[in-house]
PDB file of N, CA and C in Angstrom:
ATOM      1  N   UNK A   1    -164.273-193.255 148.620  1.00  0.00           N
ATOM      2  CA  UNK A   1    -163.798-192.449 149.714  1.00  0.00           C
ATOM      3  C   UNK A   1    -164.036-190.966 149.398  1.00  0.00           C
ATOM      4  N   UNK A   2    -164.554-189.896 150.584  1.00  0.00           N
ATOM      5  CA  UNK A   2    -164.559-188.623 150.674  1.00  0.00           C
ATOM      6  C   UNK A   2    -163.508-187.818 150.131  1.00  0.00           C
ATOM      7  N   UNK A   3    -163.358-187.159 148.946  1.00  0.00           N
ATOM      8  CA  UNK A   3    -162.097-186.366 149.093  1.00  0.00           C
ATOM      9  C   UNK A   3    -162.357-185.287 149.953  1.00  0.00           C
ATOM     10  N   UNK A   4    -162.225-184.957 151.405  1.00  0.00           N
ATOM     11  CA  UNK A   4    -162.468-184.174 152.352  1.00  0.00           C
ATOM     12  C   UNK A   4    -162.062-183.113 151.777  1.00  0.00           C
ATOM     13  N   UNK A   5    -161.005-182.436 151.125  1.00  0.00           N
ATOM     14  CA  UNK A   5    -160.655-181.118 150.127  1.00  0.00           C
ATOM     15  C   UNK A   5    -161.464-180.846 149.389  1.00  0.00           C
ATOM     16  N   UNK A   6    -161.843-181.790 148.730  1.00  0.00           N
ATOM     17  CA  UNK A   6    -162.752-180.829 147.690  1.00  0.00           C
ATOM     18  C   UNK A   6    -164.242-180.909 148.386  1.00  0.00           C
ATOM     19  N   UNK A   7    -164.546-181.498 149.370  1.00  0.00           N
ATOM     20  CA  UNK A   7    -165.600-181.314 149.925  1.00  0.00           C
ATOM     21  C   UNK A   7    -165.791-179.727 151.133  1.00  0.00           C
ATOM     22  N   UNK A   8    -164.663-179.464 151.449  1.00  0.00           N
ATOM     23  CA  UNK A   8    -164.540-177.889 151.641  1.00  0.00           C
ATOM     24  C   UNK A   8    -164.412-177.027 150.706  1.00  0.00           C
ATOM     25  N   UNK A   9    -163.453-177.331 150.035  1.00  0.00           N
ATOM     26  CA  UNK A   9    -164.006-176.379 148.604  1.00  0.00           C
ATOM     27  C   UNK A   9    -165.343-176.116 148.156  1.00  0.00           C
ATOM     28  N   UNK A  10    -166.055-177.442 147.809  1.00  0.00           N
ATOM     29  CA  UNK A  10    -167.335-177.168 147.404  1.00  0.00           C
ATOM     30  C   UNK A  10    -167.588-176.185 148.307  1.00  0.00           C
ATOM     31  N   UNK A  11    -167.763-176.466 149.472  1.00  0.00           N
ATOM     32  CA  UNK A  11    -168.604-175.658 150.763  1.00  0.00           C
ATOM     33  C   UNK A  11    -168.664-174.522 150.503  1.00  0.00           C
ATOM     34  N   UNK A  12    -166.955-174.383 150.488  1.00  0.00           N
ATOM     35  CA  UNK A  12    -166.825-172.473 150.658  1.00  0.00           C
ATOM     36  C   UNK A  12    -167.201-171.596 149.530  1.00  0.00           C
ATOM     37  N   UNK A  13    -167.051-172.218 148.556  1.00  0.00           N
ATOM     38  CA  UNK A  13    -168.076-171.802 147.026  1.00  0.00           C
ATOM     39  C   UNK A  13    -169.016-171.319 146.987  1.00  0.00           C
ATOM     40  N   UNK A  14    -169.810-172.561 147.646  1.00  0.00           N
ATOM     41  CA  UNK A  14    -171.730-172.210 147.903  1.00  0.00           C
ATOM     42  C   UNK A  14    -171.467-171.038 149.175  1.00  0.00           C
ATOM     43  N   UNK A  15    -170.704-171.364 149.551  1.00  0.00           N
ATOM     44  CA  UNK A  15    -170.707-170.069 150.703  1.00  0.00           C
ATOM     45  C   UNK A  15    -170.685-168.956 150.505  1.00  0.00           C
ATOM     46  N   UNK A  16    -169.879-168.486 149.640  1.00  0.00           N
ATOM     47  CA  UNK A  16    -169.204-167.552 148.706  1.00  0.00           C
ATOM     48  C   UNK A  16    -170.140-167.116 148.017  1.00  0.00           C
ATOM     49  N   UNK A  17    -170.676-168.136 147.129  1.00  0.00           N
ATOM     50  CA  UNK A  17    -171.810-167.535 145.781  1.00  0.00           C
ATOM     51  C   UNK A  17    -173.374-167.387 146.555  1.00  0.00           C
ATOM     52  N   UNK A  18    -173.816-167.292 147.711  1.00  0.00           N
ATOM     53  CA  UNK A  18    -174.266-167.131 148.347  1.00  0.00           C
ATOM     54  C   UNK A  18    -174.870-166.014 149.118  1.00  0.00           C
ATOM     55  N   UNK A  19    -173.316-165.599 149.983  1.00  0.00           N
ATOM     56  CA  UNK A  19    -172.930-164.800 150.096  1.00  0.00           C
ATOM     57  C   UNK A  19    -173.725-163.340 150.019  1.00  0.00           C
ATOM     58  N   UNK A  20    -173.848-162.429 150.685  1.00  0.00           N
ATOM     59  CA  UNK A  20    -174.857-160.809 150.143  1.00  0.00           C
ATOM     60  C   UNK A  20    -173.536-160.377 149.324  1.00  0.00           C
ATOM     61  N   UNK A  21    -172.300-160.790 149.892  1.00  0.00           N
ATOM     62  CA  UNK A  21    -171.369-159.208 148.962  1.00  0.00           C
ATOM     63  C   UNK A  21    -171.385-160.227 147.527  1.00  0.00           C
ATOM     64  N   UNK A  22    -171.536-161.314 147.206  1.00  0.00           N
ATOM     65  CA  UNK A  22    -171.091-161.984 146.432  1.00  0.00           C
ATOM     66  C   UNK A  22    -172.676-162.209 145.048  1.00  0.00           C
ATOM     67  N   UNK A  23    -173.648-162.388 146.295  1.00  0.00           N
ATOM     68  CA  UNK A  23    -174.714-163.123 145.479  1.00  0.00           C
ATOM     69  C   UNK A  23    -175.762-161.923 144.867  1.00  0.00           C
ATOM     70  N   UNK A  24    -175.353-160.600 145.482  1.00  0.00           N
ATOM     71  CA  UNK A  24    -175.938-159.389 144.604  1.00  0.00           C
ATOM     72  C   UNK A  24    -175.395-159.137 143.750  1.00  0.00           C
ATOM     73  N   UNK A  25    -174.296-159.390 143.204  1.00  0.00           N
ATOM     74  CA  UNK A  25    -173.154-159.133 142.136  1.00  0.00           C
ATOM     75  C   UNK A  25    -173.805-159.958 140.996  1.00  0.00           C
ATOM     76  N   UNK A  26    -173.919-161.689 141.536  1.00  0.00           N
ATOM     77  CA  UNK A  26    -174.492-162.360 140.399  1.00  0.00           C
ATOM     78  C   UNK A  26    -175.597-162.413 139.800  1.00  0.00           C
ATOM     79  N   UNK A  27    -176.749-161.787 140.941  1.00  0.00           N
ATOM     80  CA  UNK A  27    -178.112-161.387 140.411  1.00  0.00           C
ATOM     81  C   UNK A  27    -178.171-160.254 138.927  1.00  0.00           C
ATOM     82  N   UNK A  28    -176.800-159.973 139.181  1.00  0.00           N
ATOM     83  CA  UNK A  28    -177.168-158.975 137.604  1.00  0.00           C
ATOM     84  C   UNK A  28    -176.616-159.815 136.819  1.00  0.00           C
ATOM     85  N   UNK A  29    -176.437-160.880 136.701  1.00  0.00           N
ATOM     86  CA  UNK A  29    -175.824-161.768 135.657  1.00  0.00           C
ATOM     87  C   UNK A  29    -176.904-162.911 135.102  1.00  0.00           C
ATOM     88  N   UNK A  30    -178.064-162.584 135.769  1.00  0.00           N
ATOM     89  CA  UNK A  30    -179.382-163.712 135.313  1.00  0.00           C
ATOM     90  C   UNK A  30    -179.456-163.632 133.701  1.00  0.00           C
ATOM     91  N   UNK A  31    -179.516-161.893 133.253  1.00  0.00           N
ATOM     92  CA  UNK A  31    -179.734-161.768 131.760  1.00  0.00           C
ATOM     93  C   UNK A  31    -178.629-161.478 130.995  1.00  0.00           C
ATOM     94  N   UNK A  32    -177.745-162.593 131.811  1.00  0.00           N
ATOM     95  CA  UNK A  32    -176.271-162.352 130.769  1.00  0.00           C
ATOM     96  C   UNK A  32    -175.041-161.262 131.230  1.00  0.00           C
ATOM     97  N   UNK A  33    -174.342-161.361 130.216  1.00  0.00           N
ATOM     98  CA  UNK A  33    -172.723-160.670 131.167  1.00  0.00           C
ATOM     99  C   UNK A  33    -173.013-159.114 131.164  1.00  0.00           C
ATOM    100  N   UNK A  34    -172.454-158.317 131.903  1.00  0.00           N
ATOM    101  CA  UNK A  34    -172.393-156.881 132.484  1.00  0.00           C
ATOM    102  C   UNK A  34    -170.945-156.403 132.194  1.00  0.00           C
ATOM    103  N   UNK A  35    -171.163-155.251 132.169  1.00  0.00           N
ATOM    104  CA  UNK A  35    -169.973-154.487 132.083  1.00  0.00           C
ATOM    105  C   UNK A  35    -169.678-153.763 133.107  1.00  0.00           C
ATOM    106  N   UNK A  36    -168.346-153.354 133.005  1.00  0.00           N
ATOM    107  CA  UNK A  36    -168.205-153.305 134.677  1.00  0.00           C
ATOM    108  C   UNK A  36    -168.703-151.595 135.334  1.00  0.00           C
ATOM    109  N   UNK A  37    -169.219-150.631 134.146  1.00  0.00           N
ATOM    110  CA  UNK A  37    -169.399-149.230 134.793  1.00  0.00           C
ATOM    111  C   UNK A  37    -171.280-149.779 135.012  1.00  0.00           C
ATOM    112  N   UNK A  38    -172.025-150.456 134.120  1.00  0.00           N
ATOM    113  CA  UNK A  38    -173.026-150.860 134.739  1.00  0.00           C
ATOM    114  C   UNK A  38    -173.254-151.490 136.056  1.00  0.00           C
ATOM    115  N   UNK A  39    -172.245-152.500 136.513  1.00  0.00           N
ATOM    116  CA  UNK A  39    -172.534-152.689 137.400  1.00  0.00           C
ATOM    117  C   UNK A  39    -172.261-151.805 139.071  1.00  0.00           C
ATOM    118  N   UNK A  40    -171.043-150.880 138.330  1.00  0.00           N
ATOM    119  CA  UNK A  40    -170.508-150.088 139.410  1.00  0.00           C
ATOM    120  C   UNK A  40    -171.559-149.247 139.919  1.00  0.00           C
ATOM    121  N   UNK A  41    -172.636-148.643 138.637  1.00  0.00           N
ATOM    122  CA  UNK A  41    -173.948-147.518 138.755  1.00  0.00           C
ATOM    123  C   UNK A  41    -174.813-148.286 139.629  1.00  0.00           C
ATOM    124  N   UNK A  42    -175.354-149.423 138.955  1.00  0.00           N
ATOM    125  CA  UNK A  42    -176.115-149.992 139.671  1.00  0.00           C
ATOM    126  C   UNK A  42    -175.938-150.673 141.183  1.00  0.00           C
ATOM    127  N   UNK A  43    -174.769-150.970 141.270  1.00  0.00           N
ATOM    128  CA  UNK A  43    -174.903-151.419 143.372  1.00  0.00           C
ATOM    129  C   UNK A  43    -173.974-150.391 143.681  1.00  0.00           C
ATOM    130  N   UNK A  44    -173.604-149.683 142.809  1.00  0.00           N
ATOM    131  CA  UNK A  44    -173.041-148.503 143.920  1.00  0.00           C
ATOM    132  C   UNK A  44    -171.624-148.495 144.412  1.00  0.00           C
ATOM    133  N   UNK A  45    -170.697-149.499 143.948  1.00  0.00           N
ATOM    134  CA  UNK A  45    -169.545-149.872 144.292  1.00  0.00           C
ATOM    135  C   UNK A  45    -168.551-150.044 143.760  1.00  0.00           C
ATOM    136  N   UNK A  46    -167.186-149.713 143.898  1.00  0.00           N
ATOM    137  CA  UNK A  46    -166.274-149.499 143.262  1.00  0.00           C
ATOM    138  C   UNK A  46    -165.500-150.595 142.203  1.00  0.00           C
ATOM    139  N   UNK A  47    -164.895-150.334 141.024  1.00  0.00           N
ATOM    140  CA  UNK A  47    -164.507-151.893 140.096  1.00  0.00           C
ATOM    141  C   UNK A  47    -163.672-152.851 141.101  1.00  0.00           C
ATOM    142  N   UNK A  48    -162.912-151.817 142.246  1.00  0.00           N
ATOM    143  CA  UNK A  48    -161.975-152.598 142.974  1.00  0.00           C
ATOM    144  C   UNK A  48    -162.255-153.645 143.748  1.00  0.00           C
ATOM    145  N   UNK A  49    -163.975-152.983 144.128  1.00  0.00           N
ATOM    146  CA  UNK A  49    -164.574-153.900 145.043  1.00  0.00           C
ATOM    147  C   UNK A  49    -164.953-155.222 144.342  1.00  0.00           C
ATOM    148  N   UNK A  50    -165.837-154.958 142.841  1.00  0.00           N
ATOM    149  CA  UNK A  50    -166.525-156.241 142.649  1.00  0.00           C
ATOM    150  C   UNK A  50    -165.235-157.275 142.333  1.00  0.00           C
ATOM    151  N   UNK A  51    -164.280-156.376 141.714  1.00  0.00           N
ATOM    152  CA  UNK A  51    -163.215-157.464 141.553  1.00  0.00           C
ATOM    153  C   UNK A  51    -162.605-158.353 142.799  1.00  0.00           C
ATOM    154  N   UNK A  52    -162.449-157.396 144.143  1.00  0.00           N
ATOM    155  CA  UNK A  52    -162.373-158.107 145.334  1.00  0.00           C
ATOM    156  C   UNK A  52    -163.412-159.374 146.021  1.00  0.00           C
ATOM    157  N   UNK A  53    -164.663-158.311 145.732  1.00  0.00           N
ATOM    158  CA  UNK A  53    -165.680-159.753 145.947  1.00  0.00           C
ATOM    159  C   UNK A  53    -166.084-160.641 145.366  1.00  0.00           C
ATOM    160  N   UNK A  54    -165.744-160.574 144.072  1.00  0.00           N
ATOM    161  CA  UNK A  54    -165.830-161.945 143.436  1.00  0.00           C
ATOM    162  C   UNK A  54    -164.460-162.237 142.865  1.00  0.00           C
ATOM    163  N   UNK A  55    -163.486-162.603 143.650  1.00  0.00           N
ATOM    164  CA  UNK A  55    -162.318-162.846 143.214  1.00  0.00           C
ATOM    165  C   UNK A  55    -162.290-164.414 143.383  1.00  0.00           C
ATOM    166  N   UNK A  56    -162.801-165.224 144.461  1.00  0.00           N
ATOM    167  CA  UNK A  56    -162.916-166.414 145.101  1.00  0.00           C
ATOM    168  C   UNK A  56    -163.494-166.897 143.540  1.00  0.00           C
ATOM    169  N   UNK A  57    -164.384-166.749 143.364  1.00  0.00           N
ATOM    170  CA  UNK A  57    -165.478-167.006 142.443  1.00  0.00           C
ATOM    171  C   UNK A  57    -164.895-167.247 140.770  1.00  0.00           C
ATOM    172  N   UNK A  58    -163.890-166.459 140.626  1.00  0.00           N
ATOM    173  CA  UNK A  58    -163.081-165.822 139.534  1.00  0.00           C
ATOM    174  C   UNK A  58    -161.646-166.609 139.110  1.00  0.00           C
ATOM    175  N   UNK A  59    -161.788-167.142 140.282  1.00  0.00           N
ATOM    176  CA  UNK A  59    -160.115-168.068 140.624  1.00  0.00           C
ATOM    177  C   UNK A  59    -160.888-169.145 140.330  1.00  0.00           C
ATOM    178  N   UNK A  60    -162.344-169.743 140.400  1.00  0.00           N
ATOM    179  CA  UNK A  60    -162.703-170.987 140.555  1.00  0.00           C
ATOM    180  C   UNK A  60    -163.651-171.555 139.294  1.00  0.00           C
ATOM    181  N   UNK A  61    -163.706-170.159 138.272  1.00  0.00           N
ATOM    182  CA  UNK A  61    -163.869-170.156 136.893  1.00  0.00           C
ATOM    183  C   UNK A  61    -165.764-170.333 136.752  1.00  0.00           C
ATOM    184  N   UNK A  62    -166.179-169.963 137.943  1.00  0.00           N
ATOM    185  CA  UNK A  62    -167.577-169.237 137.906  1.00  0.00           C
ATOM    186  C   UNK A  62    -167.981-168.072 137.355  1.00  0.00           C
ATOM    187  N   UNK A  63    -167.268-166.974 137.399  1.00  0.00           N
ATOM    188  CA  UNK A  63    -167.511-165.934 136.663  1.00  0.00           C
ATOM    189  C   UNK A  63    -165.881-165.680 136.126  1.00  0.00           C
ATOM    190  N   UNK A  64    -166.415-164.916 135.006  1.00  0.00           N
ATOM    191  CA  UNK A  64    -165.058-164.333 134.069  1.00  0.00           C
ATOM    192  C   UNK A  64    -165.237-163.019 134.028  1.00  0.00           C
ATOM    193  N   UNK A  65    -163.976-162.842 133.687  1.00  0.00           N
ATOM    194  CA  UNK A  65    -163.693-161.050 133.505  1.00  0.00           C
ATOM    195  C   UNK A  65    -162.952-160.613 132.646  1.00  0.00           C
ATOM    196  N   UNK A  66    -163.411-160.565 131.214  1.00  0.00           N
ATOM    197  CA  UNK A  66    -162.894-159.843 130.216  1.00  0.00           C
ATOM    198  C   UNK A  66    -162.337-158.682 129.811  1.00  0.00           C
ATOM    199  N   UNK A  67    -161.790-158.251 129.303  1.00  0.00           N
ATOM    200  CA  UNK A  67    -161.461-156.986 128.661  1.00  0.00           C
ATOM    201  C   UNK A  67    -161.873-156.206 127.152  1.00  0.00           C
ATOM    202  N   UNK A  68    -162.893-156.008 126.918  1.00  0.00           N
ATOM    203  CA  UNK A  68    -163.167-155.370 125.400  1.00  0.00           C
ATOM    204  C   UNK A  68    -163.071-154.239 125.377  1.00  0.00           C
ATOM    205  N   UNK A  69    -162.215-154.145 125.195  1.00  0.00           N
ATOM    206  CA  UNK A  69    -161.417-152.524 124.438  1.00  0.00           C
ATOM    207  C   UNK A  69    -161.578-151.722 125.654  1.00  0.00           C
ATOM    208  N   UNK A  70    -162.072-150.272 126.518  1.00  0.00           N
ATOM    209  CA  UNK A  70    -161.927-149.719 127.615  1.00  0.00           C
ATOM    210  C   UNK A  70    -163.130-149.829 128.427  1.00  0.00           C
ATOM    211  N   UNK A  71    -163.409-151.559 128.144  1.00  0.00           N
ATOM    212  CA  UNK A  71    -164.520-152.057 129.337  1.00  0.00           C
ATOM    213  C   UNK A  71    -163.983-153.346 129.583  1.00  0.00           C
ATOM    214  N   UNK A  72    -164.431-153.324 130.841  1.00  0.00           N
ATOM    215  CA  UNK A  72    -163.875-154.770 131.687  1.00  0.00           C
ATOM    216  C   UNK A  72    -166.092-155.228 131.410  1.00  0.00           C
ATOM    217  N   UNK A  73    -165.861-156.825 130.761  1.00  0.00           N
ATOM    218  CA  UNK A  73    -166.825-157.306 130.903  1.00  0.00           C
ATOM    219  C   UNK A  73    -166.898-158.377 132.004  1.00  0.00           C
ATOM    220  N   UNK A  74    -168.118-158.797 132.610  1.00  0.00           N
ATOM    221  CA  UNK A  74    -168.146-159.917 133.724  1.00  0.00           C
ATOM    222  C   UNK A  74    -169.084-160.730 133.042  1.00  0.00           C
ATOM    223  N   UNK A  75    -168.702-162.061 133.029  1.00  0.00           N
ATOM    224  CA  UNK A  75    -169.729-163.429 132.970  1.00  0.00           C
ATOM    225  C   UNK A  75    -169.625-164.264 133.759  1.00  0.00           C
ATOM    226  N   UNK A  76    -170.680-164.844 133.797  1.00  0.00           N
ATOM    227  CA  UNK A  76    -171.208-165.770 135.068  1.00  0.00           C
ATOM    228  C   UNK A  76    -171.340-167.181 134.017  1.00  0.00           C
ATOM    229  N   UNK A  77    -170.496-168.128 134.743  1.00  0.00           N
ATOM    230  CA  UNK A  77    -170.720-169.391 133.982  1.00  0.00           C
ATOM    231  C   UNK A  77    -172.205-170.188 134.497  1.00  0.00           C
ATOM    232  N   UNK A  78    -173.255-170.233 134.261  1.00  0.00           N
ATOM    233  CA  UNK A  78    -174.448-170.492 134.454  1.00  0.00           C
ATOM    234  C   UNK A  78    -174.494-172.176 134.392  1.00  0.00           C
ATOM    235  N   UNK A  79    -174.241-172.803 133.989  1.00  0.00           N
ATOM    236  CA  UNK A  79    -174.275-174.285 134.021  1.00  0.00           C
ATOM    237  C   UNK A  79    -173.066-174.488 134.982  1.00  0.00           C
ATOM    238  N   UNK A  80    -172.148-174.212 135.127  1.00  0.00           N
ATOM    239  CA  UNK A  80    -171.505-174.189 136.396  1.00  0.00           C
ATOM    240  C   UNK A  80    -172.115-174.184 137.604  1.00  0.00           C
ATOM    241  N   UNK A  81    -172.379-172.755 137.625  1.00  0.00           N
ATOM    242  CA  UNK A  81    -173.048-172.292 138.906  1.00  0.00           C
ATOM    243  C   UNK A  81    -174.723-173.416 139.114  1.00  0.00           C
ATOM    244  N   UNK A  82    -175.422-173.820 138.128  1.00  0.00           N
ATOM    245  CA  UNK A  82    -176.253-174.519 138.030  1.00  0.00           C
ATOM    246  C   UNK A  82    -175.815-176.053 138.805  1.00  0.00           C
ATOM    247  N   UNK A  83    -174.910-176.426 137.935  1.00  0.00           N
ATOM    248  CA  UNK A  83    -174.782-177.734 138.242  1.00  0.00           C
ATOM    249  C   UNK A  83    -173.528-177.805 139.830  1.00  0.00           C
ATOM    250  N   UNK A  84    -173.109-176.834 140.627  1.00  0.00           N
ATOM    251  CA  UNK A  84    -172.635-177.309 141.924  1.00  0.00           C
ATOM    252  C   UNK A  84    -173.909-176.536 142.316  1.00  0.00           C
ATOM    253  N   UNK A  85    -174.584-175.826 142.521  1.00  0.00           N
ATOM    254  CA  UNK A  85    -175.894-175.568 143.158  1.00  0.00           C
ATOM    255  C   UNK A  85    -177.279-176.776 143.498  1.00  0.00           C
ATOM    256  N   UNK A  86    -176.888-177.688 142.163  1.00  0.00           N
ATOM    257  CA  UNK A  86    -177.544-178.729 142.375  1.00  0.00           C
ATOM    258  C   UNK A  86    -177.151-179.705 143.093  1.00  0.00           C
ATOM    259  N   UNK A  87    -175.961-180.033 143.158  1.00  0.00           N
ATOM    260  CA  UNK A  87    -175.293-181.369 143.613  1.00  0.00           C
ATOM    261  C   UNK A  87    -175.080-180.645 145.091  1.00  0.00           C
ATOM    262  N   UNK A  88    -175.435-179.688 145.731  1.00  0.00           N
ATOM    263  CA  UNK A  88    -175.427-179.637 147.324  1.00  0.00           C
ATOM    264  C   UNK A  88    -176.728-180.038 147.541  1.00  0.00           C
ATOM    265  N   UNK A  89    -176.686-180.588 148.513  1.00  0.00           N
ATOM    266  CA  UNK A  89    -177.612-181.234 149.743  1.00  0.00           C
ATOM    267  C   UNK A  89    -178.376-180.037 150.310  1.00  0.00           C
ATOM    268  N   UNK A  90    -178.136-179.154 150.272  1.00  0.00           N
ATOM    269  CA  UNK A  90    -178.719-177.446 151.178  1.00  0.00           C
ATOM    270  C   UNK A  90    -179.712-177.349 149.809  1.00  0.00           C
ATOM    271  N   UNK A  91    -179.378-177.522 148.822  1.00  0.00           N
ATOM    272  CA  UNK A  91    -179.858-176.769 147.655  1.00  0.00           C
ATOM    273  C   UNK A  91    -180.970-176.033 147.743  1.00  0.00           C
ATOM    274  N   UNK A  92    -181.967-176.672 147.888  1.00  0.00           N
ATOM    275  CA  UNK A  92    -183.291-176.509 148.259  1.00  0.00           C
ATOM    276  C   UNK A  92    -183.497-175.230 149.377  1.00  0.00           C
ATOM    277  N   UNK A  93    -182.775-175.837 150.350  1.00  0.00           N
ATOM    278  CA  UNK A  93    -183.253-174.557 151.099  1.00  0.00           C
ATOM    279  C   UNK A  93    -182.793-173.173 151.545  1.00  0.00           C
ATOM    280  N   UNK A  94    -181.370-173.789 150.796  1.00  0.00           N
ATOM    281  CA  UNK A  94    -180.804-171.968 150.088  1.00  0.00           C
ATOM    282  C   UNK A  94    -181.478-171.621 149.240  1.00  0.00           C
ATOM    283  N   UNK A  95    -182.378-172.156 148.464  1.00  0.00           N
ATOM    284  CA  UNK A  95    -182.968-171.195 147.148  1.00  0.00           C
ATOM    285  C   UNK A  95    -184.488-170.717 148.169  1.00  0.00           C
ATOM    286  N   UNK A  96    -184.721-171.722 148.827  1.00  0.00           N
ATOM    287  CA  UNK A  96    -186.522-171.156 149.743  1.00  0.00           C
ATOM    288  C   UNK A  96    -186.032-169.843 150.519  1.00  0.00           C
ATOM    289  N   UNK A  97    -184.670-170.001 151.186  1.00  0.00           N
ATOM    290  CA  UNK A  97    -183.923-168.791 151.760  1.00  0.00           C
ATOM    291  C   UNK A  97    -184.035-167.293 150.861  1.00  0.00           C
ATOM    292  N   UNK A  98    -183.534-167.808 149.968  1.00  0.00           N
ATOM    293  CA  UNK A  98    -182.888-166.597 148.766  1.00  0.00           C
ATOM    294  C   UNK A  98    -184.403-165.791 148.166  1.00  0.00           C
ATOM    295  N   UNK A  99    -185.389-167.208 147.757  1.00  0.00           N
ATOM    296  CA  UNK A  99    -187.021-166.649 147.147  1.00  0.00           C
ATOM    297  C   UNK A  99    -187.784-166.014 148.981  1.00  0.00           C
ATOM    298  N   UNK A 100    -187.827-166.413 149.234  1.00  0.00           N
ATOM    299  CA  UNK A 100    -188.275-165.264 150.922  1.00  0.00           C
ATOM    300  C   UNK A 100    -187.578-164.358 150.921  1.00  0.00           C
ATOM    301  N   UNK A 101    -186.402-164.037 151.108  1.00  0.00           N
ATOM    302  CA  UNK A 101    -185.812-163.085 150.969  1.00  0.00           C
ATOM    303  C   UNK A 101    -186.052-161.866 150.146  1.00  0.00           C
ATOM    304  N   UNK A 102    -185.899-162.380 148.670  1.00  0.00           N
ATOM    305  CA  UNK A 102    -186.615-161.419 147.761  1.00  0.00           C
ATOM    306  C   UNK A 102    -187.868-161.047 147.785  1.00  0.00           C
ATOM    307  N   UNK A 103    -188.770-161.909 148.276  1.00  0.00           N
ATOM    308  CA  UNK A 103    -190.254-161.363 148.114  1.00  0.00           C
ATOM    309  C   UNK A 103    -190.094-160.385 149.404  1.00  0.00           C
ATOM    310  N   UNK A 104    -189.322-160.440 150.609  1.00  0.00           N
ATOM    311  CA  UNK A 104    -189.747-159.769 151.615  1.00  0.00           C
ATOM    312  C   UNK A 104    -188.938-158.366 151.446  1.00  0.00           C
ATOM    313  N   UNK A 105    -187.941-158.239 150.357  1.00  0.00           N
ATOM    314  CA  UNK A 105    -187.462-156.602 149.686  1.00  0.00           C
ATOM    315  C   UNK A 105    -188.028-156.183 148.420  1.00  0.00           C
ATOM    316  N   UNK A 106    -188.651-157.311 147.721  1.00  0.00           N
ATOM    317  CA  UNK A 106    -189.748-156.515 147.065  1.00  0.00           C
ATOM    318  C   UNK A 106    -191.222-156.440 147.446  1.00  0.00           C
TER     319      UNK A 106
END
């Protein structure tokens, strides 16, 4: 039987990590965890924000948010994010989405 709950959950996840406010955040996490004044320089946005926009994400133990000494670090759990990226049915054509996308802003 469907657990219909966690089958919205999943949803709103991929929705979430998806996402532009969400899925530019994780693109800086391809080569590993960030700190949080790097990432503030680079998209331009406040700690309050990334913590707001990836809070969903943060509660659901996809990315982490450390503290080392007077830096907040961010990691992205990558086999996580790997393995519910795989087990959706869209998979495929959120990533053909995401690779068009990029080739058509770079």
């Amino acid at each position: 039987m469907v657990n219909l709950n966690q089958d919205f959950e999943k949803r709103k996840i991929i929705e979430t990590l998806v996402g532009p406010n969400v899925s530019m955040i994780l693109a800086e996490f391809e080569k590993g965890e960030k700190d949080s004044a790097y990432l503030q320089e680079k998209l331009g946005i406040s700690l309050d924000e990334i913590k707001e926009r990836l809070s969903y994400v943060i509660a659901h133990g996809f990315v982490t948010m450390n503290q080392n000494g007077d830096k907040i670090i961010f990691r992205a759990d990558m086999d996580k994010l790997n393995r519910i990226m795989e087990s959706d049915e869209n998979f495929t054509s959120v990533v053909d989405g995401l690779t068009e996308l990029d080739q058509y802003l770079n």
